[in-house]
N, C-alpha and C. Protein backbone atom coordinates (compact mmCIF):
# COMPACT_ATOMS: atom_id res chain seq x y z
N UNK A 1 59.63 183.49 222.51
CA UNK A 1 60.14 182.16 222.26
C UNK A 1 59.81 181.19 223.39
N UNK A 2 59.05 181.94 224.40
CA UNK A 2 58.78 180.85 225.61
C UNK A 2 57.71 179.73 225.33
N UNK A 3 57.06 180.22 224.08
CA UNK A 3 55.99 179.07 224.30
C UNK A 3 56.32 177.85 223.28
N UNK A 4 57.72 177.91 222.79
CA UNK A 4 58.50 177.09 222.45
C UNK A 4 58.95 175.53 223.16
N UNK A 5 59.18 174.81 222.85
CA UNK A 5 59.36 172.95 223.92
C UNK A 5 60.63 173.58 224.06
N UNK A 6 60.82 173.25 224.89
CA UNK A 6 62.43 173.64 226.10
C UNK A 6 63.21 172.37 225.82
N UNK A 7 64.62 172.25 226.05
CA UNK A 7 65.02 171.42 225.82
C UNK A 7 64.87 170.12 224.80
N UNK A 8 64.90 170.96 223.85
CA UNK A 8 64.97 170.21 222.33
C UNK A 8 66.20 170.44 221.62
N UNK A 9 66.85 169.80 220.96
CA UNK A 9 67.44 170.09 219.79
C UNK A 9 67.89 170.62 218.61
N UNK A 10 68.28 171.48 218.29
CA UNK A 10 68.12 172.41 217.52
C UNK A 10 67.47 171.96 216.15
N UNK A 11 68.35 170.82 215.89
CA UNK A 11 67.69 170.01 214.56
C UNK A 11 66.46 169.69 214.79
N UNK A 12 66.01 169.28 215.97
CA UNK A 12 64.15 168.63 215.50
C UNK A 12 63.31 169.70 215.18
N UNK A 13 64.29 171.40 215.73
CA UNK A 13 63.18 172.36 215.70
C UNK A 13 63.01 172.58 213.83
N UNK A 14 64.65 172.20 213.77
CA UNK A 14 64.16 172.45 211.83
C UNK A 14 63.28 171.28 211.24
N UNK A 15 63.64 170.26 211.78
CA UNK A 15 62.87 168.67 210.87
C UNK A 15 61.81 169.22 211.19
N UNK A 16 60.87 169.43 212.55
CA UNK A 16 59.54 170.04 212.49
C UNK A 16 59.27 170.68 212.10
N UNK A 17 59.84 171.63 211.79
CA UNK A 17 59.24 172.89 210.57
C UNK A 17 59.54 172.60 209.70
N UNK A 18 60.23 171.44 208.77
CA UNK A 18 60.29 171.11 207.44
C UNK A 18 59.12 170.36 207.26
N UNK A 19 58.58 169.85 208.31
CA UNK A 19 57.62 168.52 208.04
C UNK A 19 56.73 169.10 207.47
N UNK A 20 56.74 170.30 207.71
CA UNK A 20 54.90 171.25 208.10
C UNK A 20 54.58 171.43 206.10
N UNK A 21 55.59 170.76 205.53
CA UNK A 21 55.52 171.48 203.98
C UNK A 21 55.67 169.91 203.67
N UNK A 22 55.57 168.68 204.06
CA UNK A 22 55.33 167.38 203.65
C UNK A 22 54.28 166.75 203.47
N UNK A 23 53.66 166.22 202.60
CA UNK A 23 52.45 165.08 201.97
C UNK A 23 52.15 164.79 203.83
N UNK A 24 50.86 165.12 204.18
CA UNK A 24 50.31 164.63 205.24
C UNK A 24 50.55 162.71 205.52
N UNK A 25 50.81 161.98 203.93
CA UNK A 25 50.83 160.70 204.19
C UNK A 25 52.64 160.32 204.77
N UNK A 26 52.98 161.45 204.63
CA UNK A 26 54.59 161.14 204.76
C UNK A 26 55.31 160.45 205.84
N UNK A 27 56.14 159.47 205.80
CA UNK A 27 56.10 158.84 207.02
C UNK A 27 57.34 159.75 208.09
N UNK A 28 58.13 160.16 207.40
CA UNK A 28 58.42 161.80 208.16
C UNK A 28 57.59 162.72 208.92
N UNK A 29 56.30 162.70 208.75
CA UNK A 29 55.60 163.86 209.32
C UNK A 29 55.12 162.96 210.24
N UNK A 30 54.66 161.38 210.54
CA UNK A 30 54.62 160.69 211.25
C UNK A 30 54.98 160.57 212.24
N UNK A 31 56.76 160.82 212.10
CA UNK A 31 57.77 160.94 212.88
C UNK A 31 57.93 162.27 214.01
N UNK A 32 58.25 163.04 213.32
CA UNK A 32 58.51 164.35 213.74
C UNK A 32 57.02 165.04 212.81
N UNK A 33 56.19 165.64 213.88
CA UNK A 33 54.93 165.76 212.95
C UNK A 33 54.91 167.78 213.18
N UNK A 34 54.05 167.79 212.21
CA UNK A 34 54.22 169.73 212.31
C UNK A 34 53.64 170.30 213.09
N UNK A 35 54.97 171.11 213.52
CA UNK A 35 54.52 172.06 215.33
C UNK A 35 54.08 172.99 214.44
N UNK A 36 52.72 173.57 214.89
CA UNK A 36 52.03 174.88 214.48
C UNK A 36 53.24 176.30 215.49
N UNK A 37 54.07 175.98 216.38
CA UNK A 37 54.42 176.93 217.53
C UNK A 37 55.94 177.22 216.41
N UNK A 38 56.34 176.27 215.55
CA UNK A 38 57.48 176.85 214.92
C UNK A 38 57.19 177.67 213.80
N UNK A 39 55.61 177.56 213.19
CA UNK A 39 55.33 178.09 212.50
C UNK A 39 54.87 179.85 213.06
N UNK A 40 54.61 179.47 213.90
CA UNK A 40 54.46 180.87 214.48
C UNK A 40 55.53 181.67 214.80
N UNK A 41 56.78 181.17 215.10
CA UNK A 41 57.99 181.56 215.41
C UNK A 41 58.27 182.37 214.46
N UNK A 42 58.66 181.67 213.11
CA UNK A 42 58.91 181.92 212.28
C UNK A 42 58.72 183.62 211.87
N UNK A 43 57.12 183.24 211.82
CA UNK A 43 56.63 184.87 211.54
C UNK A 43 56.87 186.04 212.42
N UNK A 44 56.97 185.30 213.63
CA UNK A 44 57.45 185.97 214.94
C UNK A 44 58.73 186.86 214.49
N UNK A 45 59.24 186.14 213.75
CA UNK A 45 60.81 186.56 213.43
C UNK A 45 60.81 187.50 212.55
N UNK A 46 59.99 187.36 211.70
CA UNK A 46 59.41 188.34 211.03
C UNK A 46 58.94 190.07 211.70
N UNK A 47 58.73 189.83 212.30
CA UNK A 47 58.22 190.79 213.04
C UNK A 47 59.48 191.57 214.03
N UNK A 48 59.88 191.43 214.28
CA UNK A 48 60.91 191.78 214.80
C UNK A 48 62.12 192.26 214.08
N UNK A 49 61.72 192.78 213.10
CA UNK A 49 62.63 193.43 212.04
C UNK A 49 63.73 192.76 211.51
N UNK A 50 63.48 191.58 211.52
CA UNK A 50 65.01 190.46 210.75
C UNK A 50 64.66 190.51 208.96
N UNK A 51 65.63 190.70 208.86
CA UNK A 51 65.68 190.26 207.07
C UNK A 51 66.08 189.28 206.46
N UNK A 52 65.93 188.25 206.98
CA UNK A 52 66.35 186.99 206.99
C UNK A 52 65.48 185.75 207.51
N UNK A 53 65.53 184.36 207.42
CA UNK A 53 65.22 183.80 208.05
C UNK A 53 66.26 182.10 207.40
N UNK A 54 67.08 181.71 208.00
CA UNK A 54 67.15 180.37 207.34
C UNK A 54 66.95 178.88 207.54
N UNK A 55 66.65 178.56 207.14
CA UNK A 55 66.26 176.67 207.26
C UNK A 55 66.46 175.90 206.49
N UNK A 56 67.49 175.09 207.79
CA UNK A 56 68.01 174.27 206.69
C UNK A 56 67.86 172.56 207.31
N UNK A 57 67.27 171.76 206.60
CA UNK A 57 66.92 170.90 206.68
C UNK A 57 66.82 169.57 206.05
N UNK A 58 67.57 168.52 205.99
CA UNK A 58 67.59 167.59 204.92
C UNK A 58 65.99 166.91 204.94
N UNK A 59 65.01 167.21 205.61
CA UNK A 59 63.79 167.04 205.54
C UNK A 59 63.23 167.41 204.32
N UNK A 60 63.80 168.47 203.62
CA UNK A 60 62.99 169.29 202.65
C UNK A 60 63.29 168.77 201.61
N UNK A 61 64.07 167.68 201.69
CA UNK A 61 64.46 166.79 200.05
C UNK A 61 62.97 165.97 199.62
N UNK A 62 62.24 165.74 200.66
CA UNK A 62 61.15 164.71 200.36
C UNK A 62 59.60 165.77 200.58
N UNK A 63 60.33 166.83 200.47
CA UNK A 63 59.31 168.14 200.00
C UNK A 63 58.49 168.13 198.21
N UNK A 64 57.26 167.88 197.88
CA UNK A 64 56.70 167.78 196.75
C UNK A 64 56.70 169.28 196.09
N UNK A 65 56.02 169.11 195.17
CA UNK A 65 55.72 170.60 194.36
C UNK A 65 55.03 171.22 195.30
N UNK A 66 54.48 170.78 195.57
CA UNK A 66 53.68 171.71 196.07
C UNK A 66 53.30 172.00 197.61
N UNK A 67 54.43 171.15 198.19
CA UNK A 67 54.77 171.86 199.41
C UNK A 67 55.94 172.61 199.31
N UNK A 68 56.65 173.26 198.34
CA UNK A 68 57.81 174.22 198.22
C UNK A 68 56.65 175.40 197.77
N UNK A 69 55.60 175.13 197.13
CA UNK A 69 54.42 176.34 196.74
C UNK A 69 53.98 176.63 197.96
N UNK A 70 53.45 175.87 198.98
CA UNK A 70 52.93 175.82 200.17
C UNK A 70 54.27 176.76 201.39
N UNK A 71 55.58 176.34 201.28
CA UNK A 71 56.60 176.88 201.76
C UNK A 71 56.56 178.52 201.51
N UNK A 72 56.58 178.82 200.13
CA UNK A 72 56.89 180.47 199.45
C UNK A 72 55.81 181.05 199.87
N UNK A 73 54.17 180.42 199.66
CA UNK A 73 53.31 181.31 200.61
C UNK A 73 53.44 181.56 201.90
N UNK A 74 53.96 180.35 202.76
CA UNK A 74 54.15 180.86 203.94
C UNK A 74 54.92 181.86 204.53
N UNK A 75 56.14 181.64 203.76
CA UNK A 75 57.39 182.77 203.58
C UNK A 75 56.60 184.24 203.21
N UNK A 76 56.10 184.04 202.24
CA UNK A 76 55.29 185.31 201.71
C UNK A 76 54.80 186.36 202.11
N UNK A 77 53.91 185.37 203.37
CA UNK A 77 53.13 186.05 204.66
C UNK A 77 53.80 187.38 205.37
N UNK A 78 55.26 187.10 205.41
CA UNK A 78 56.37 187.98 206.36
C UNK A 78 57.41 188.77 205.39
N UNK A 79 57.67 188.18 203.99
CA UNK A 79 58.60 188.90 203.66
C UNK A 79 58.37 189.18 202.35
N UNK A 80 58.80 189.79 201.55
CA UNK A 80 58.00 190.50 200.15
C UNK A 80 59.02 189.97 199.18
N UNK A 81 60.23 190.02 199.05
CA UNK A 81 61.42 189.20 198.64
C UNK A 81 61.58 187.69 199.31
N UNK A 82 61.24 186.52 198.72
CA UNK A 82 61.31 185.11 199.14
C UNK A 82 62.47 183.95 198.41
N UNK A 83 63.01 183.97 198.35
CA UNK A 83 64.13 183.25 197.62
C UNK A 83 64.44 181.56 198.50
N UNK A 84 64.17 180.64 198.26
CA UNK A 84 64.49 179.31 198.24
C UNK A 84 65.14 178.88 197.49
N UNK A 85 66.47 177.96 198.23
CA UNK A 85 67.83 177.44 197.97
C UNK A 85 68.03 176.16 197.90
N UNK A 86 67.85 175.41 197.16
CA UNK A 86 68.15 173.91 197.22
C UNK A 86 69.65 173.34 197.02
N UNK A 87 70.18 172.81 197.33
CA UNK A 87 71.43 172.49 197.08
C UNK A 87 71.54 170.37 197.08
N UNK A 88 72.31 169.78 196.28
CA UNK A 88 72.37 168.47 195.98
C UNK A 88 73.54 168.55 197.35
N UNK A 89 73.32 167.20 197.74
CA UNK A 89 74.15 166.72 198.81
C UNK A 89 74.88 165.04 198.50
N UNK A 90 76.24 165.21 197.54
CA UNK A 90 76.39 163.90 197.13
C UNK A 90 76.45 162.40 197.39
N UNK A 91 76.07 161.47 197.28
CA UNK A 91 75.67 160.55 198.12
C UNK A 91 76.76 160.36 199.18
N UNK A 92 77.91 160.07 198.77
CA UNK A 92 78.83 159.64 199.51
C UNK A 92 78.91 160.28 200.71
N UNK A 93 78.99 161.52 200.91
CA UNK A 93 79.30 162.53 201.60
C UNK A 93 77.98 162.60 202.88
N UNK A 94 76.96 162.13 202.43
CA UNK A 94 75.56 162.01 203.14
C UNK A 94 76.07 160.44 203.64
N UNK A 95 75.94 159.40 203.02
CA UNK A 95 76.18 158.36 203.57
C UNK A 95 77.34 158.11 204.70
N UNK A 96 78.46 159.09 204.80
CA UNK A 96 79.25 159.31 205.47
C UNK A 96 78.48 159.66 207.07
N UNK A 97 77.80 160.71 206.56
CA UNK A 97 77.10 161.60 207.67
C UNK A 97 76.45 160.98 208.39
N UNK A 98 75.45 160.03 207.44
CA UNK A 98 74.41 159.22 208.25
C UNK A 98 75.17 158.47 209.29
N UNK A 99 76.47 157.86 208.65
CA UNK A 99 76.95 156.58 209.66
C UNK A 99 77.63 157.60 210.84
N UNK A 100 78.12 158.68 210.93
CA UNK A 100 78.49 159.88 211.81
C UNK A 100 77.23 159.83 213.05
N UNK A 101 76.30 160.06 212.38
CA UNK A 101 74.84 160.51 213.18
C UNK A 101 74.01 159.07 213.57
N UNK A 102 73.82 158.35 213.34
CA UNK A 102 73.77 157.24 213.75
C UNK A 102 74.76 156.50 215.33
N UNK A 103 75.78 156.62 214.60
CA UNK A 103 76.74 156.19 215.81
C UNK A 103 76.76 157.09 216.84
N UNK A 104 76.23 158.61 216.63
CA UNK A 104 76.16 158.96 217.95
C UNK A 104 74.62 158.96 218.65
N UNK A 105 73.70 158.79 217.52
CA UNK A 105 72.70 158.50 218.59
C UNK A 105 72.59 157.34 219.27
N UNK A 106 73.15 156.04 218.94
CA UNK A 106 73.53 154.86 219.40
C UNK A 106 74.61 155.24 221.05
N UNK A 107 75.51 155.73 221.28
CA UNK A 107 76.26 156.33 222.14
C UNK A 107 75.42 157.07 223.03
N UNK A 108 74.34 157.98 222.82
CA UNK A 108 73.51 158.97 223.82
C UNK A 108 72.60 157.81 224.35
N UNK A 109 72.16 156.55 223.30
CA UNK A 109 71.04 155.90 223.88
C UNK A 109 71.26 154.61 225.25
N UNK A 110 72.96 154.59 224.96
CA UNK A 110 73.46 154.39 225.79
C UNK A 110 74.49 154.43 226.85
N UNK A 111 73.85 155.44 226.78
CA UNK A 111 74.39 156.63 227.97
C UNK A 111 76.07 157.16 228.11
């Protein structure tokens, strides 16, 4: 895990590995663009005898067909059983969140 960015966030490590399954035009992947080193992790994890792996990411809502096809192959690579979970997140309850997460990055940016 050392050749991992140090002092990051736990969330950007998922938004970056969600990106990696987004429309190259996406202005998400723009943003937070795809680390090849989480992709390697990943499999890393694989390897190390886990039966599991989860990610969870509100990135993956603006995931196309065929980066959830692009996702299961990658998954594929490491595990023989692949199961992807989508779940609806109701607006309200997100719009809540946003103004939650917002106001505190507003607070860190000033100090």
């Amino acid at each position: 895990w050392k050749h991992l960015k140090q002092n990051v966030n736990p969330w950007d490590n998922q938004v970056e590995f969600a990106t990696c399954f987004l429309p190259e035009r996406s202005g998400e992947r723009s943003i937070f663009p795809c680390r090849e080193d989480l992709l390697e992790a990943g499999l890393s994890i694989a390897q190390q005898n886990n039966n599991s792996l989860l990610v969870s990411a509100e990135t993956f809502a603006a995931t196309e067909t065929t980066g959830v096809a692009e996702l299961k192959t990658y998954l594929g690579q490491a595990w023989s059983n692949v199961t992807i979970v989508a779940t609806y997140r109701r607006y309200y309850e997100w719009v809540v969140s946003l103004h939650r997460e917002n106001n505190k990055i507003k607070r860190s940016l000033a100090g």
